[in-house]
Protein backbone atom coordinates (compact mmCIF):
# COMPACT_ATOMS: atom_id res chain seq x y z
CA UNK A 1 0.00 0.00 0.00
CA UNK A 2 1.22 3.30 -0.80
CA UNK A 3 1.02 6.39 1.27
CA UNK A 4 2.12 9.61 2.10
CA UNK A 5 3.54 11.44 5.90
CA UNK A 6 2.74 14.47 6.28
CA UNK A 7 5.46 16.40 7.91
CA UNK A 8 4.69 19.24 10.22
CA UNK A 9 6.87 22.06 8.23
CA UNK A 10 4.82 20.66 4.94
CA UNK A 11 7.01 18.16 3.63
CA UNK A 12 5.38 14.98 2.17
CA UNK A 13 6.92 11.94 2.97
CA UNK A 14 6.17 8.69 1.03
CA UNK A 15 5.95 5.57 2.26
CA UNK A 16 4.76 1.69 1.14
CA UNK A 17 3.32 -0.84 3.41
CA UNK A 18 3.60 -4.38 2.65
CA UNK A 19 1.82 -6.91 5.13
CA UNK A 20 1.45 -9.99 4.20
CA UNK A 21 1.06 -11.87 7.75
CA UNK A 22 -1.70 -13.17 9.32
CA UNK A 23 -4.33 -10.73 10.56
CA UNK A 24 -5.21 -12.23 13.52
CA UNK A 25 -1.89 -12.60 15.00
CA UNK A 26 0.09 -9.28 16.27
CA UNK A 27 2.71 -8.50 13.78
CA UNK A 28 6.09 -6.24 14.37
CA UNK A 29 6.66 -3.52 12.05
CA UNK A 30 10.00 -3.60 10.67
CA UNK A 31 11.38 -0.16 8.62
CA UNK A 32 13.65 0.25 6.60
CA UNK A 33 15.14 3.54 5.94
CA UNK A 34 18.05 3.85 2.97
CA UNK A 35 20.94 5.68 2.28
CA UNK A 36 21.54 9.00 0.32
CA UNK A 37 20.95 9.49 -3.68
CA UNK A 38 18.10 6.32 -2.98
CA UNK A 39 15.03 5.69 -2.63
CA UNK A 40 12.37 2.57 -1.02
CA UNK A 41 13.13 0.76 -4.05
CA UNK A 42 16.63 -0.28 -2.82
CA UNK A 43 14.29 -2.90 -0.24
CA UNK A 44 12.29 -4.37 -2.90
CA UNK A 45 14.01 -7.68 -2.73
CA UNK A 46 13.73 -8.16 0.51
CA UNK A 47 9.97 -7.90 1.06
CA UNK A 48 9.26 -11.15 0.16
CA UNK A 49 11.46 -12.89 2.75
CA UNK A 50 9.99 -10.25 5.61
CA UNK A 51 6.27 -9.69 4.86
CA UNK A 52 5.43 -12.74 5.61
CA UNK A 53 6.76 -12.04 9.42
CA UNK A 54 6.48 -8.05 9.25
CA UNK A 55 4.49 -5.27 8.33
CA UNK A 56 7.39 -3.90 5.89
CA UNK A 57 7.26 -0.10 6.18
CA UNK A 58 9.85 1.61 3.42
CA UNK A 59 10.33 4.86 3.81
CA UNK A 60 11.17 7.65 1.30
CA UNK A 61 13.63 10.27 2.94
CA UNK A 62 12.62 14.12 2.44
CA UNK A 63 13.88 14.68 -0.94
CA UNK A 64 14.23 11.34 -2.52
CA UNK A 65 12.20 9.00 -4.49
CA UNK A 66 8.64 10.25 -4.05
CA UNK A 67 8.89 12.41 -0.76
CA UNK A 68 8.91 16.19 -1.71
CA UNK A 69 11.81 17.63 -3.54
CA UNK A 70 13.85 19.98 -1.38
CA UNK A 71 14.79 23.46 -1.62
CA UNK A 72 18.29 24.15 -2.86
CA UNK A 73 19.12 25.89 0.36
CA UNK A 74 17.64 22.97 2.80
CA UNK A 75 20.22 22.68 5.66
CA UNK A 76 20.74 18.69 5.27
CA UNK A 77 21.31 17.51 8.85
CA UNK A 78 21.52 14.30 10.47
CA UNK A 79 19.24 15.71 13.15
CA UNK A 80 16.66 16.78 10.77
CA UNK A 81 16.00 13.05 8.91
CA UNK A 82 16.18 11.71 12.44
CA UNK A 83 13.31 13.98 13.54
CA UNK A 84 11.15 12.83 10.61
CA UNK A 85 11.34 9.21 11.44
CA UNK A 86 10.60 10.03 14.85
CA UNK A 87 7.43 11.75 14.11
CA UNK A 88 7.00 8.74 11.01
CA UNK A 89 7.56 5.89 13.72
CA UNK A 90 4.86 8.18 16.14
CA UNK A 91 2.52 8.03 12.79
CA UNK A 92 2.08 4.87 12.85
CA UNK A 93 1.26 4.22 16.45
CA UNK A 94 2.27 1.04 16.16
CA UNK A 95 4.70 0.48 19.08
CA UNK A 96 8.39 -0.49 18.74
CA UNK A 97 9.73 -0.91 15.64
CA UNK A 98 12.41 -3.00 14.18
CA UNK A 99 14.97 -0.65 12.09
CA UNK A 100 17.00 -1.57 9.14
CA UNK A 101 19.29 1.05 7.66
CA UNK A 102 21.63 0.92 4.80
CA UNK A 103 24.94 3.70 4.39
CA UNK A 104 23.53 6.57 5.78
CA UNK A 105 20.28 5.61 6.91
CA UNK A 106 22.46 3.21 8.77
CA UNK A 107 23.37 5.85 10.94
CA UNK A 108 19.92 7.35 11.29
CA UNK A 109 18.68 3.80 12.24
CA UNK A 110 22.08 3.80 14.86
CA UNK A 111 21.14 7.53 16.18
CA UNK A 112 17.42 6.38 16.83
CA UNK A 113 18.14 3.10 18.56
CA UNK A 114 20.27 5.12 21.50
């Protein structure tokens, strides 16, 4: 399923959903969150091995993929992306969450999990 965050300062991010586990059994969320210059496509080949266990959540970073473009003067900072998948992970009232990051969503995955 594909949807879209809305971020407070008006930013759109997008999103995908892919649950494929039994619905009368509580499933963990698991998100993935990619690196820079990418997009939620990077995770398409591993959906099948995890939906079956997870809700998959893949998550479009503020300017990538289809999450709204950025200003040319956006400040880029660590802090910043973190604060989005705060307020993402809040979104989806779902509880904990397992993260998967990949190069520098890596470190945004690291910087959330202290």
């Amino acid at each position: 399923m594909e949807n879209f965050f809305d971020c407070s300062d008006g930013s759109r991010l997008f999103y995908q959903l892919d649950d494929f586990t039994d619905p009368w059994r509580a499933s963990p969320v698991i998100m993935f969150v990619h690196g820079f210059a990418e997009s939620s496509e990077v995770w398409r080949g591993w959906v099948p091995y995890f939906a079956r266990q997870f809700r998959v959540v893949r998550i479009d970073l503020r300017g990538f993929g289809r999450s709204t473009p950025m200003q040319e003067n956006f400040k880029w900072t660590l802090d910043v992306l973190v604060a989005d998948l705060v307020a993402f992970i809040r979104h989806l009232d779902c509880g904990p969450v397992h993260l998967v990051g990949a190069k520098s969503g890596g470190a945004m995955t690291y910087t959330l999990g202290l």
